[in-house]
Protein backbone atom coordinates (compact mmCIF):
# COMPACT_ATOMS: atom_id res chain seq x y z
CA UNK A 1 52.90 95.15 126.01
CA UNK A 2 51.39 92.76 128.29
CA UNK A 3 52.93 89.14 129.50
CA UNK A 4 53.83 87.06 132.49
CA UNK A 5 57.07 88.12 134.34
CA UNK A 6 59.32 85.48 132.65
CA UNK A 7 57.95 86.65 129.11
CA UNK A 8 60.39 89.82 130.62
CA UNK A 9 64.01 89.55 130.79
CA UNK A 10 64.08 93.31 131.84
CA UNK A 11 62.17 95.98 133.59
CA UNK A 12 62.45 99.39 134.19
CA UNK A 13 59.54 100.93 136.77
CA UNK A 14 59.44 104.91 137.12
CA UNK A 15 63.46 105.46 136.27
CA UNK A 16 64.60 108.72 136.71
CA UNK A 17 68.27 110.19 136.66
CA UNK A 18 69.47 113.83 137.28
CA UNK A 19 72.69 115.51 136.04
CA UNK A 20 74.08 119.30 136.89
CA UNK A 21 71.56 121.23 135.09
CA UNK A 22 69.91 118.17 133.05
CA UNK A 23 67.12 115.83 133.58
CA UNK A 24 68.37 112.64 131.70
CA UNK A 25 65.66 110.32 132.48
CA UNK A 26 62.26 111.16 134.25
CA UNK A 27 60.05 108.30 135.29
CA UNK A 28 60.72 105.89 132.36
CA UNK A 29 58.95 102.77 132.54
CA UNK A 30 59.30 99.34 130.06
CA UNK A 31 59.89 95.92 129.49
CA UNK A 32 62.27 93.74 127.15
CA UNK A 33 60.59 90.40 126.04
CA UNK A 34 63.26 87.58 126.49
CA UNK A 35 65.25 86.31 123.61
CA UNK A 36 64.28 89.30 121.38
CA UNK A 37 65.40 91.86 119.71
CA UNK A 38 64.41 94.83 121.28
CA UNK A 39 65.12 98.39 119.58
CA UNK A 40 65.95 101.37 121.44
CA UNK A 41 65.46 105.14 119.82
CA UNK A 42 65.53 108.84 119.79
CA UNK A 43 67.19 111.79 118.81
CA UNK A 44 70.48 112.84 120.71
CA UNK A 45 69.87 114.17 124.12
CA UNK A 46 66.70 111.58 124.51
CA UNK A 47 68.39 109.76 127.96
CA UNK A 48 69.36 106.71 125.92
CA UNK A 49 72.91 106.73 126.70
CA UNK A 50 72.12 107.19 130.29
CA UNK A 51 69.47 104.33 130.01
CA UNK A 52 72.93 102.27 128.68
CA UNK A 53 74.96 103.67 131.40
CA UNK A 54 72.22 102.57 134.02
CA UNK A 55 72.07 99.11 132.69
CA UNK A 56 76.09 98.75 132.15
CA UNK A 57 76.81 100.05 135.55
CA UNK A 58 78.58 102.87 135.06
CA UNK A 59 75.37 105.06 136.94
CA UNK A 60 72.85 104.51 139.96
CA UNK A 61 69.19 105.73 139.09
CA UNK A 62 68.12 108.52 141.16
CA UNK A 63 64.89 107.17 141.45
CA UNK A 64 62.39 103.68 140.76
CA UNK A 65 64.10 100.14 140.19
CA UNK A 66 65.39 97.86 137.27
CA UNK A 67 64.49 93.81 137.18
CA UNK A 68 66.91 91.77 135.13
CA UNK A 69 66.10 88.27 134.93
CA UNK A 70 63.62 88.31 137.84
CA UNK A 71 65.96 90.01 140.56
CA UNK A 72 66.22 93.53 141.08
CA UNK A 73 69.06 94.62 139.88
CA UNK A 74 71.43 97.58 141.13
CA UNK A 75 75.08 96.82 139.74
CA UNK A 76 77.86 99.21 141.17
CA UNK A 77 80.29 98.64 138.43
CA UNK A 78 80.08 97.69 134.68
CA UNK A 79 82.21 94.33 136.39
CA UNK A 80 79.38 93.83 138.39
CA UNK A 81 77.06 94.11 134.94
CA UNK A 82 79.09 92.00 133.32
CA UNK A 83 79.22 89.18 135.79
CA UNK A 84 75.19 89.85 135.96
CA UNK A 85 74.80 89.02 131.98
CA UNK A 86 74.99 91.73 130.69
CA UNK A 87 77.64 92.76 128.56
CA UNK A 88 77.67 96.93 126.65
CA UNK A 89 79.22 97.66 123.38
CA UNK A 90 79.20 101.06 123.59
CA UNK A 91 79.33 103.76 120.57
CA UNK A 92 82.65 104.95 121.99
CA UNK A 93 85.41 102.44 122.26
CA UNK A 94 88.30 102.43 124.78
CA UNK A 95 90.03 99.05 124.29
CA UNK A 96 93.77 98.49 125.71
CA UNK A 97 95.42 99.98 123.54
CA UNK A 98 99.14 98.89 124.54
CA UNK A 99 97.91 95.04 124.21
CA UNK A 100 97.33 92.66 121.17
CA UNK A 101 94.28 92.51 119.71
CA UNK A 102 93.94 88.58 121.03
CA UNK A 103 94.67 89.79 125.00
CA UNK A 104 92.10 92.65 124.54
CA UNK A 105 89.70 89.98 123.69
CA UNK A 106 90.29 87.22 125.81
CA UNK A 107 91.39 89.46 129.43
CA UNK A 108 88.80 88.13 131.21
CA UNK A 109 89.98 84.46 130.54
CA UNK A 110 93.45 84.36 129.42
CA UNK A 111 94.25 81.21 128.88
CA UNK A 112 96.93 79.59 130.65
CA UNK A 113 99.51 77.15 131.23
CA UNK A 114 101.42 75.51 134.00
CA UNK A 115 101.27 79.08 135.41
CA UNK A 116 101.62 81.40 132.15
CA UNK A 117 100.10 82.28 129.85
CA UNK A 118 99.47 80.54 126.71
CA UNK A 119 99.49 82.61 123.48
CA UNK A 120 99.66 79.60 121.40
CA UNK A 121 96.07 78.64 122.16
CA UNK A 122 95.20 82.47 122.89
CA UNK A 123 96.03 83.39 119.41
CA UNK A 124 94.58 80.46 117.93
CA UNK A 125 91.41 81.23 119.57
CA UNK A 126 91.57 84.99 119.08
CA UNK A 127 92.09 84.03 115.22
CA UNK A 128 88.38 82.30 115.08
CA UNK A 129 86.92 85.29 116.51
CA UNK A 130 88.48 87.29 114.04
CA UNK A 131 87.07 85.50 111.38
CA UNK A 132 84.02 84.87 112.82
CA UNK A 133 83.41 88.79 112.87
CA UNK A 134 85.13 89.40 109.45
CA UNK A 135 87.83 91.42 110.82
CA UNK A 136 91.58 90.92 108.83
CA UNK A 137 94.17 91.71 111.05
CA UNK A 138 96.83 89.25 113.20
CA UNK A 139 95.93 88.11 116.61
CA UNK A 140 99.20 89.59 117.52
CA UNK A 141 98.37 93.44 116.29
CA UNK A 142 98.22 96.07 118.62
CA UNK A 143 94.81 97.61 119.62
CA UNK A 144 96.46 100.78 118.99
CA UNK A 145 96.91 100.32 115.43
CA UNK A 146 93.14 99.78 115.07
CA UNK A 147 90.96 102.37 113.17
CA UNK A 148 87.24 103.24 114.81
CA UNK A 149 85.89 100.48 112.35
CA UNK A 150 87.98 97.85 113.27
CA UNK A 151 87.75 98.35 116.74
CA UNK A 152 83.76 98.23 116.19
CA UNK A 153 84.58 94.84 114.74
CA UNK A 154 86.84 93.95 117.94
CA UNK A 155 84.35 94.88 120.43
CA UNK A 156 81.40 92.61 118.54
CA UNK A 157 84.50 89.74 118.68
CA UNK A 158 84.88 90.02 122.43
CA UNK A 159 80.95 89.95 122.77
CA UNK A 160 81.29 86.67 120.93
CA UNK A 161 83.71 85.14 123.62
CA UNK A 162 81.04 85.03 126.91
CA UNK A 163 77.61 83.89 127.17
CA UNK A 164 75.53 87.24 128.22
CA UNK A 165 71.87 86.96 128.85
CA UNK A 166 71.26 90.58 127.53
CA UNK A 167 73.67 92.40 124.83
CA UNK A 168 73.26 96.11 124.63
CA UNK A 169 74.71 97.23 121.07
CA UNK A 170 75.46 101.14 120.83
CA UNK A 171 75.36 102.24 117.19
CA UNK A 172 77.46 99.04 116.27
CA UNK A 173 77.10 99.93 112.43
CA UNK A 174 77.65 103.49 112.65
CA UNK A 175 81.47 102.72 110.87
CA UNK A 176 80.92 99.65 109.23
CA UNK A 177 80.19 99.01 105.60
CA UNK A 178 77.33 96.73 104.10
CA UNK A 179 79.85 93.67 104.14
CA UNK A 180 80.53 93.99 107.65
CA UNK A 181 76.80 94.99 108.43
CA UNK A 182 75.58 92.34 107.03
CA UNK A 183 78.22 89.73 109.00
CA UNK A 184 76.84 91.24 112.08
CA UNK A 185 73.05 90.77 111.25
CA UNK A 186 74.01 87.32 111.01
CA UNK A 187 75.68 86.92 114.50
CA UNK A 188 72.68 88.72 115.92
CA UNK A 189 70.45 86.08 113.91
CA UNK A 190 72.70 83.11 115.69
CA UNK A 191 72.42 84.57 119.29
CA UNK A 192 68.90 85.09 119.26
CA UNK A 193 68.97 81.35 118.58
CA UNK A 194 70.77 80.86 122.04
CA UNK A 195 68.31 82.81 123.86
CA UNK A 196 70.44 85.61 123.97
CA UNK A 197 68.45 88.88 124.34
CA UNK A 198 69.75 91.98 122.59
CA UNK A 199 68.64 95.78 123.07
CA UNK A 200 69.76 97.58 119.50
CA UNK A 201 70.19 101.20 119.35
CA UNK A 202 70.95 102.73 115.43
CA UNK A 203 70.61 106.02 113.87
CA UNK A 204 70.26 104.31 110.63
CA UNK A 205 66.64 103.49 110.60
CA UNK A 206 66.64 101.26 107.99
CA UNK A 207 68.25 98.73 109.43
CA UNK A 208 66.55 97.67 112.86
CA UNK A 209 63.99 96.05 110.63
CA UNK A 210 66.56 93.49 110.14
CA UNK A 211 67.60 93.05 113.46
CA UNK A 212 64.32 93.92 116.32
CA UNK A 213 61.04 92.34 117.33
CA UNK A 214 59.99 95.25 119.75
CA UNK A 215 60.71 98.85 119.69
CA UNK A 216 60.88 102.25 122.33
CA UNK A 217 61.41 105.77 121.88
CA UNK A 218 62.07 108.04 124.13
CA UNK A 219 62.10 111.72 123.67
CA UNK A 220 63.86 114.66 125.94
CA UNK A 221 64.13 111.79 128.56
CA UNK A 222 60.57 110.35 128.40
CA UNK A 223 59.41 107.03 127.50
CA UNK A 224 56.88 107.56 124.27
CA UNK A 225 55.95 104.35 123.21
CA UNK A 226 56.93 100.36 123.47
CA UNK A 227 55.24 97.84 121.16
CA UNK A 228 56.09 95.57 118.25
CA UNK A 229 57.81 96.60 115.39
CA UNK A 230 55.83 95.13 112.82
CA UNK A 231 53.64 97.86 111.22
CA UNK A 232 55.41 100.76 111.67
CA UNK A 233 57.02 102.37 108.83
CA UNK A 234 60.38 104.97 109.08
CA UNK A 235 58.11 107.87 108.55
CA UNK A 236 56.14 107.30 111.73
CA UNK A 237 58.84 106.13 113.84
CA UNK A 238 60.71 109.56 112.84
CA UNK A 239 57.83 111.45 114.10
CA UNK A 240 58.06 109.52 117.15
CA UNK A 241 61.21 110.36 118.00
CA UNK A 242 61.58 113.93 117.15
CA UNK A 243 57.58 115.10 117.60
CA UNK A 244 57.58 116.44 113.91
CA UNK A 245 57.50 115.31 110.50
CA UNK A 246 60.98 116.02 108.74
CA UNK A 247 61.78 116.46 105.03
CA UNK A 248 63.97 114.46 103.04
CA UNK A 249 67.09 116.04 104.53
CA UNK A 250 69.58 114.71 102.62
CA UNK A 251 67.90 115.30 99.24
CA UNK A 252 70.74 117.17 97.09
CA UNK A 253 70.97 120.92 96.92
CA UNK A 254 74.05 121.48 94.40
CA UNK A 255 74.67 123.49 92.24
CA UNK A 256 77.03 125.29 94.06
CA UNK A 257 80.53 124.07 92.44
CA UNK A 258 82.32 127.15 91.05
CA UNK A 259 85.58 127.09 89.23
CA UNK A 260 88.63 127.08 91.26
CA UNK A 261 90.52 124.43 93.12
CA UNK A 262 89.83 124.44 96.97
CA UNK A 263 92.06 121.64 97.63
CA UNK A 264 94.84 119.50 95.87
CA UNK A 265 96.66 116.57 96.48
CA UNK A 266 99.33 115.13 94.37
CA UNK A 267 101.56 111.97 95.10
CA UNK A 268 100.37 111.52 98.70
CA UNK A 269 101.89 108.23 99.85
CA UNK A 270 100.69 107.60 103.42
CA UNK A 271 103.65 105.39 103.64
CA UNK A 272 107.28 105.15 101.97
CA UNK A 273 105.62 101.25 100.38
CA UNK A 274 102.34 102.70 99.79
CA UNK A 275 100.54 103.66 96.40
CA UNK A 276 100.42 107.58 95.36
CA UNK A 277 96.80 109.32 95.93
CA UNK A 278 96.06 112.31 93.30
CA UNK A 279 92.44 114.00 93.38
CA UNK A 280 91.08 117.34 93.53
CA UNK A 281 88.21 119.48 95.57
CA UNK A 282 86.28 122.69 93.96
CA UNK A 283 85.92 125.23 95.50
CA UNK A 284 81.86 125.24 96.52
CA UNK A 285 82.03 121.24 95.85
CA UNK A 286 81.21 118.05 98.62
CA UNK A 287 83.33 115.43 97.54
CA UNK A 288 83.43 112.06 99.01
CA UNK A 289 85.40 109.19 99.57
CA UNK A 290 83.76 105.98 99.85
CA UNK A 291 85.54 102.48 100.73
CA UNK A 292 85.72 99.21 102.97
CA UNK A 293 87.18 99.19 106.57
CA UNK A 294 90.56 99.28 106.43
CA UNK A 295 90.46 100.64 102.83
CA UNK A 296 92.94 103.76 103.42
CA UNK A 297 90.35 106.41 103.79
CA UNK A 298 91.00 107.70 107.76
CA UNK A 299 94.98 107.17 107.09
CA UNK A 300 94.35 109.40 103.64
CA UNK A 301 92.75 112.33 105.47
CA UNK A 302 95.05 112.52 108.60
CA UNK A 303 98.26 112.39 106.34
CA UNK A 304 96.66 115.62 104.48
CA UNK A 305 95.64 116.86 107.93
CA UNK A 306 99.30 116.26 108.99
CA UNK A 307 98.30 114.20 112.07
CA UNK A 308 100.45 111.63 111.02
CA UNK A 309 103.28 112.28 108.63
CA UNK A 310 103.03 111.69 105.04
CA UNK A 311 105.63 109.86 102.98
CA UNK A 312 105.59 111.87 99.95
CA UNK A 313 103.33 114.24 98.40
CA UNK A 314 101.74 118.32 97.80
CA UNK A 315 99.27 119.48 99.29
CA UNK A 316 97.89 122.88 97.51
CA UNK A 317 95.29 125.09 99.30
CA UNK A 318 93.23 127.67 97.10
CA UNK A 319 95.64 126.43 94.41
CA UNK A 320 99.01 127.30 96.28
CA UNK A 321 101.09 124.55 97.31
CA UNK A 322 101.55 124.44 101.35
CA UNK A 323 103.68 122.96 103.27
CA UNK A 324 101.68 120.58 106.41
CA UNK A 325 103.72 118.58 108.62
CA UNK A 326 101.36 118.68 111.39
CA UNK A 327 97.62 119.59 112.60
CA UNK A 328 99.29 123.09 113.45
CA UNK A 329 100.28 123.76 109.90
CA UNK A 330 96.91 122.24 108.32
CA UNK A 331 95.18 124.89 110.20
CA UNK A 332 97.29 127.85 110.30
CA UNK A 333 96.69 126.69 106.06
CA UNK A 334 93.12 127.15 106.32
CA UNK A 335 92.45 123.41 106.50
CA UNK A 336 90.77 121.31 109.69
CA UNK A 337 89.42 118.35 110.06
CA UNK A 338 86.57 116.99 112.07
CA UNK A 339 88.23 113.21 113.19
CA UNK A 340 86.18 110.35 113.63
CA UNK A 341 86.54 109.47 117.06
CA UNK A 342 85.40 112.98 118.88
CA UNK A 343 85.76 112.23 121.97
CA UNK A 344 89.47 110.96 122.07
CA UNK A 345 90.88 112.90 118.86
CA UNK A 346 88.24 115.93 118.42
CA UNK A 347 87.47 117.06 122.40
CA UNK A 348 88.76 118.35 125.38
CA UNK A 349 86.01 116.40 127.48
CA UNK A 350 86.90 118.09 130.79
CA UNK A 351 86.56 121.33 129.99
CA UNK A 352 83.80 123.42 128.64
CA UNK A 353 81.43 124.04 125.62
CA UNK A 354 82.49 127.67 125.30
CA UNK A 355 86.39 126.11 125.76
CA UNK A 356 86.28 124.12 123.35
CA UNK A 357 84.32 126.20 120.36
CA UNK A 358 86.90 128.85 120.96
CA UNK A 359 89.89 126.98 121.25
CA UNK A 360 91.02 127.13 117.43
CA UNK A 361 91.57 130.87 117.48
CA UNK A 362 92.18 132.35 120.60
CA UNK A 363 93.29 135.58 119.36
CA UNK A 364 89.57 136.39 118.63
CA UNK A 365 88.61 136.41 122.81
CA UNK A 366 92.04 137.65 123.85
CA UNK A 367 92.74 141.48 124.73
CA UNK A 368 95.84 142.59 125.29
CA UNK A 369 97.23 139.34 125.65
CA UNK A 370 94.51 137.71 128.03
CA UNK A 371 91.50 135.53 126.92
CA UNK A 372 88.08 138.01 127.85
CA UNK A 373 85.65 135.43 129.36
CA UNK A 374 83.14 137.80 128.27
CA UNK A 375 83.77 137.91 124.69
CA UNK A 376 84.43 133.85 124.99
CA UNK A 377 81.08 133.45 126.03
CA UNK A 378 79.31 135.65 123.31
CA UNK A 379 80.90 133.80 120.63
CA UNK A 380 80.31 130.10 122.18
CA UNK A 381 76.60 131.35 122.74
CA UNK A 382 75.93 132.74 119.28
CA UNK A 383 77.90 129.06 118.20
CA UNK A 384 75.33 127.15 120.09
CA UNK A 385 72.39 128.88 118.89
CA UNK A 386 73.52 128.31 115.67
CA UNK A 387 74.28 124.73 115.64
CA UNK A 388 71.54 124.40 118.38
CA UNK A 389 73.73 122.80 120.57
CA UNK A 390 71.42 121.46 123.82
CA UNK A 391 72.90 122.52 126.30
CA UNK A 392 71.66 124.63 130.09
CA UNK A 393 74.50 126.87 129.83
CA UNK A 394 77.97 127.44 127.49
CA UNK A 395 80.35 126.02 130.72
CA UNK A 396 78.69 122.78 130.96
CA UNK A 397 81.61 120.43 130.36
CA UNK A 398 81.46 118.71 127.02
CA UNK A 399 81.52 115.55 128.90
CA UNK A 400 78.29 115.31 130.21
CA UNK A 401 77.05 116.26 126.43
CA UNK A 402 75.04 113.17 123.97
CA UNK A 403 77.03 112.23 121.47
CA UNK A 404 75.02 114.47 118.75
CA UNK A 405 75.81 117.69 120.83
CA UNK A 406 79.81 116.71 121.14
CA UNK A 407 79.74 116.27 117.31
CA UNK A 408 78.07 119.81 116.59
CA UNK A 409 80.43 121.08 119.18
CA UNK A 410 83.58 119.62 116.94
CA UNK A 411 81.78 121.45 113.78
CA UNK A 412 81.12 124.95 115.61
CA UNK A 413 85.43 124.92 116.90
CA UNK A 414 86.21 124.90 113.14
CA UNK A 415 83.01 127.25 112.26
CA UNK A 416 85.21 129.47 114.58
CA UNK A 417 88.36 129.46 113.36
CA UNK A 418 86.47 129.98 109.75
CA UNK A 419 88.30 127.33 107.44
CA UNK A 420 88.76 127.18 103.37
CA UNK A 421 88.97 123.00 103.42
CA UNK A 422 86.74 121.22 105.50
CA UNK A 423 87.31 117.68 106.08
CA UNK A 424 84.86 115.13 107.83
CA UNK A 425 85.66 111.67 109.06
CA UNK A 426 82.34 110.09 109.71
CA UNK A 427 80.30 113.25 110.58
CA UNK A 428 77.54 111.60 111.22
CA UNK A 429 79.00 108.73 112.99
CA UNK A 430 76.44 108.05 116.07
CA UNK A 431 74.01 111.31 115.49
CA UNK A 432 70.51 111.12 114.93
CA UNK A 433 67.77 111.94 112.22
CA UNK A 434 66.99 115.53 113.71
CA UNK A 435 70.99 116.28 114.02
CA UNK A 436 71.36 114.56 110.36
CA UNK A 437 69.81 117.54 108.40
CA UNK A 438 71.42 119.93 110.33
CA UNK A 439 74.94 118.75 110.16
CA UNK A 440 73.97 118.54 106.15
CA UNK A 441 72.69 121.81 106.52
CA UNK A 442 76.35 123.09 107.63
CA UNK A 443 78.21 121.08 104.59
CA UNK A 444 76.05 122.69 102.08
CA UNK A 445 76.51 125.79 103.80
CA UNK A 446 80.05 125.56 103.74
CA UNK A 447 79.38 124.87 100.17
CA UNK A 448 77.86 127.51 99.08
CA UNK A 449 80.27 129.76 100.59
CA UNK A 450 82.93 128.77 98.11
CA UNK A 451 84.52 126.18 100.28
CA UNK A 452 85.64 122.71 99.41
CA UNK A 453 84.28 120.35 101.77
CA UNK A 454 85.94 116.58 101.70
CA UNK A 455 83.62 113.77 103.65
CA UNK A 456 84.76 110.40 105.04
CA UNK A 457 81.72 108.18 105.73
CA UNK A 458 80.61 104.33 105.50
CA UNK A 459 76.84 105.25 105.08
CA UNK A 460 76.50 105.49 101.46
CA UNK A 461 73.13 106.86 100.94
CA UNK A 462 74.68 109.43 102.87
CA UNK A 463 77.65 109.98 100.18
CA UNK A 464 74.70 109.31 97.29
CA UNK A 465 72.80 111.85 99.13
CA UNK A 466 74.76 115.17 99.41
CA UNK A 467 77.82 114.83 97.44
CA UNK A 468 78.58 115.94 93.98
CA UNK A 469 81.30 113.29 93.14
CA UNK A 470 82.64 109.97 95.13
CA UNK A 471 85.92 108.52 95.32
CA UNK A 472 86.18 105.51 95.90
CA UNK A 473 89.32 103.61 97.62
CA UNK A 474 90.10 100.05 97.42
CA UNK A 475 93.09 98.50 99.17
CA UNK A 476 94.97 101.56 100.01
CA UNK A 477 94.29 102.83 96.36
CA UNK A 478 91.98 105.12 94.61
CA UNK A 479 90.16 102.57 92.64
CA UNK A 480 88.08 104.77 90.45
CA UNK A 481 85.99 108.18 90.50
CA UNK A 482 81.94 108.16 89.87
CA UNK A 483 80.03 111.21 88.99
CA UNK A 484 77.08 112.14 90.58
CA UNK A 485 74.67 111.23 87.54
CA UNK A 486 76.19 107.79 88.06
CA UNK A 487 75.62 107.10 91.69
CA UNK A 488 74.67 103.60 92.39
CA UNK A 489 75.46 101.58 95.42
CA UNK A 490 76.16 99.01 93.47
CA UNK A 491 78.82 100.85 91.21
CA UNK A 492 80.68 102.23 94.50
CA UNK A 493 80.88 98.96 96.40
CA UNK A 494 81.77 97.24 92.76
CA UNK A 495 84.71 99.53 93.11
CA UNK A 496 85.14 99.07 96.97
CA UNK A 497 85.72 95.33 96.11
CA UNK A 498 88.05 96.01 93.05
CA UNK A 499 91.62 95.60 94.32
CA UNK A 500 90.78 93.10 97.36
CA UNK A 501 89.23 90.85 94.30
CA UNK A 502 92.45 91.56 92.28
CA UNK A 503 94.86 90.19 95.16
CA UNK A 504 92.44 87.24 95.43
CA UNK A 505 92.52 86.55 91.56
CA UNK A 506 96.22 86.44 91.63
């Protein structure tokens, strides 16, 4: 891309960056035009979360300089960032969670009063932010109570609050549905307006036609290409990223529903005010569940899961009822469940891959009472080669891993303890095209090994894609069932919509 220095808000000349055993970055060189929309991609692993960390201050590049705005630019701190102009919503969110939803956005400037603080105009504020970003819950509502979607929604809100000359957006959609999605398009739309730069990374390929001007991909660390988007298609930018042409990996496979009831919930009521949930999963059969943010789906699955205790309700496994009042029970049952938030709910970040693939059932590496490293290892490197985990060795620390490789890493701790219900929150939440077919690869092959597999997700060509039926929730309800010979967006979101248009009608 050619261009006079201030066509540039940002440079990067000859970046590298070096972990334990990784090469993150090596000698990555581009430019982001000012006021655009500039799109950043690859698969998993490619150095673009350590490209985020660079620019958010969290790292120090081992090697070649950044420009932002003319200056070069070496922050020590993600305050320093911030106070620079640029401002990180990253793909995993840590808000405070003991605060209100109105302090967690407004900390930086809480407004005050002869001394205190005023909550009156700090609410009132927070309130058109809220709206602004389409998110319905109170000012006053603790982060806490928040599910991954509507803290996506918070963190967009609190971007809304400051004036940042360049706003980095990690996977921003990757929990939202097409209501939301669309809300934030239009935000983007109004601070590209302002001058406000933004650098967009997505999984979901469709949609950064909507939102960039300029694209790069990098691959295993590299920088492959910058230049306009116009004129590429998805096809070619796929190839780009992963150096091969893929197939249509989520193109159905199933006929691999066979007669038997895999799992079976009757009266679930997540809460002693809320409405009963009945539905069924085959055994051999992907099953759905579809629905707005805030819609009941996460609270659903944990109060099967026994994460959070259910009000009322059976739960039957193979067909015989079981009794779950925790994660410990679900398990011991034959059910797990891959959460949506990994790294706070799925992970034990500090310790390593083989640690955590093993962990569900350590009576398979233990001998005479003691855990056998050896045997530990074998297992967590057949896991890896399986899942083809990227990693230089089975005790790297699951921290250090992309987001795609922490995900497969959830999957392979369950493939361990060898489940009869699989459940997924999101499972493809933040992964990329490459790691796409081969996490569907593992739910059909759960599938066809007589298993009932249950899947949580906003993307609904996803859904559309591998499952045999959808449910679809609505308001804390199961608002209706669709089979797969009538999967249409526009039925399931009709159906999303149903009971949220019912309260409004009344």
């Amino acid at each position: 891309m050619s261009g006079t220095d201030d066509d540039f808000i940002l440079k990067l000349e000859g970046i590298g960056k070096r972990f334990p055993g990784v090469v993150a970055l090596r000698d990555v060189s581009m430019q982001i035009g000012r006021g655009k929309g500039h799109i950043l991609l690859g698969e998993n692993g490619a150095g673009k979360s350590t490209l985020i960390n660079l620019l958010g201050g969290v790292f120090k590049p081992d090697d070649g300089q950044i420009l932002f705005d003319g200056k070069i630019y070496s922050p020590t701190s993600p305050l320093e960032a911030f106070r620079a102009g640029i401002r990180v919503i990253h793909q995993e969110l840590h808000p405070l969670s003991n605060l209100t939803v109105a302090e967690n956005l407004l900390f930086e400037h809480i407004p005050r009063r002869y001394g205190l603080v005023n909550y009156k105009e700090m609410n009132a504020r927070a309130a058109e932010l809220l709206a602004e970003v389409g998110l319905d819950v109170t000012p006053t509502t603790l982060a806490s109570r928040l599910s991954v979607a509507q803290l996506q929604l918070l963190e967009i809100a609190k971007a809304l609050c400051y004036e940042s000359k360049l706003l980095v957006l990690d996977e921003p959609t990757a929990t939202l549905t097409s209501k939301e999605v669309d809300r934030l398009f239009e935000i983007l739309k109004r601070l590209k307006g302002r001058g406000v730069t933004t650098l967009y990374i997505s999984h979901r390929l469709e949609e950064i036609f909507e939102v960039g001007d300029d694209v790069t991909v990098l691959r295993d660390g590299q920088h492959v290409i910058t230049r306009p988007l116009a004129g590429l298609g998805i096809p070619e930018i796929v190839e780009l990223m992963v150096g091969r042409t893929l197939s249509d990996h989520n193109a159905f496979r199933g006929d691999s529903v066979v007669s038997g009831e895999a799992l079976g919930v009757s009266g679930l009521k997540v809460t002693r005010n809320s409405p009963e949930l009945s539905f069924t999963v085959a055994k051999g059969e992907i099953v759905g569940i579809a629905g707005l943010v805030g819609s009941g789906r996460t609270e659903a699955v944990r109060a099967i899961f026994g994460a959070d205790v259910k009000a009322a309700g059976e739960i039957r496994i193979n067909g015989e009822p079981v009794e779950i009042n925790s994660p410990q029970d679900a398990v011991a049952a034959g059910l797990c469940l891959a959460t949506e938030d990994r790294k706070m709910q799925g992970l034990m970040l500090d310790m390593s891959c083989a640690e955590n693939t093993t962990i569900t059932d350590l009576g398979k590496i233990s001998r005479n009472g003691l855990i056998s490293r050896k045997i530990e290892d074998d297992y967590a490197q057949r896991l890896v080669r399986e899942l083809h985990i990227k990693t230089p060795s089975v005790h790297q620390l699951v921290r250090t891993f992309s987001g795609g490789n922490q995900q497969k890493v959830v999957i392979a701790k369950w493939l361990f303890r060898g489940p009869k219900v699989l459940i997924f929150d999101e499972p493809t939440r933040g992964i990329d095209v490459g790691a796409k077919a081969e996490i569907y690869d593992l739910l059909w092959k759960f599938a066809a090994e007589e298993k009932g597999v249950l899947v949580v997700s906003s993307d609904l060509p996803e859904l559309i894609g591998i499952c045999h039926r959808i449910i679809v929730f609505s308001d804390g309800k199961i608002a209706g069932e669709i089979a797969r010979d009538q999967f249409e967006e526009s039925r399931i979101l009709s159906l999303a919509y149903k009971e949220y248009s019912r309260v409004r009608q009344h």
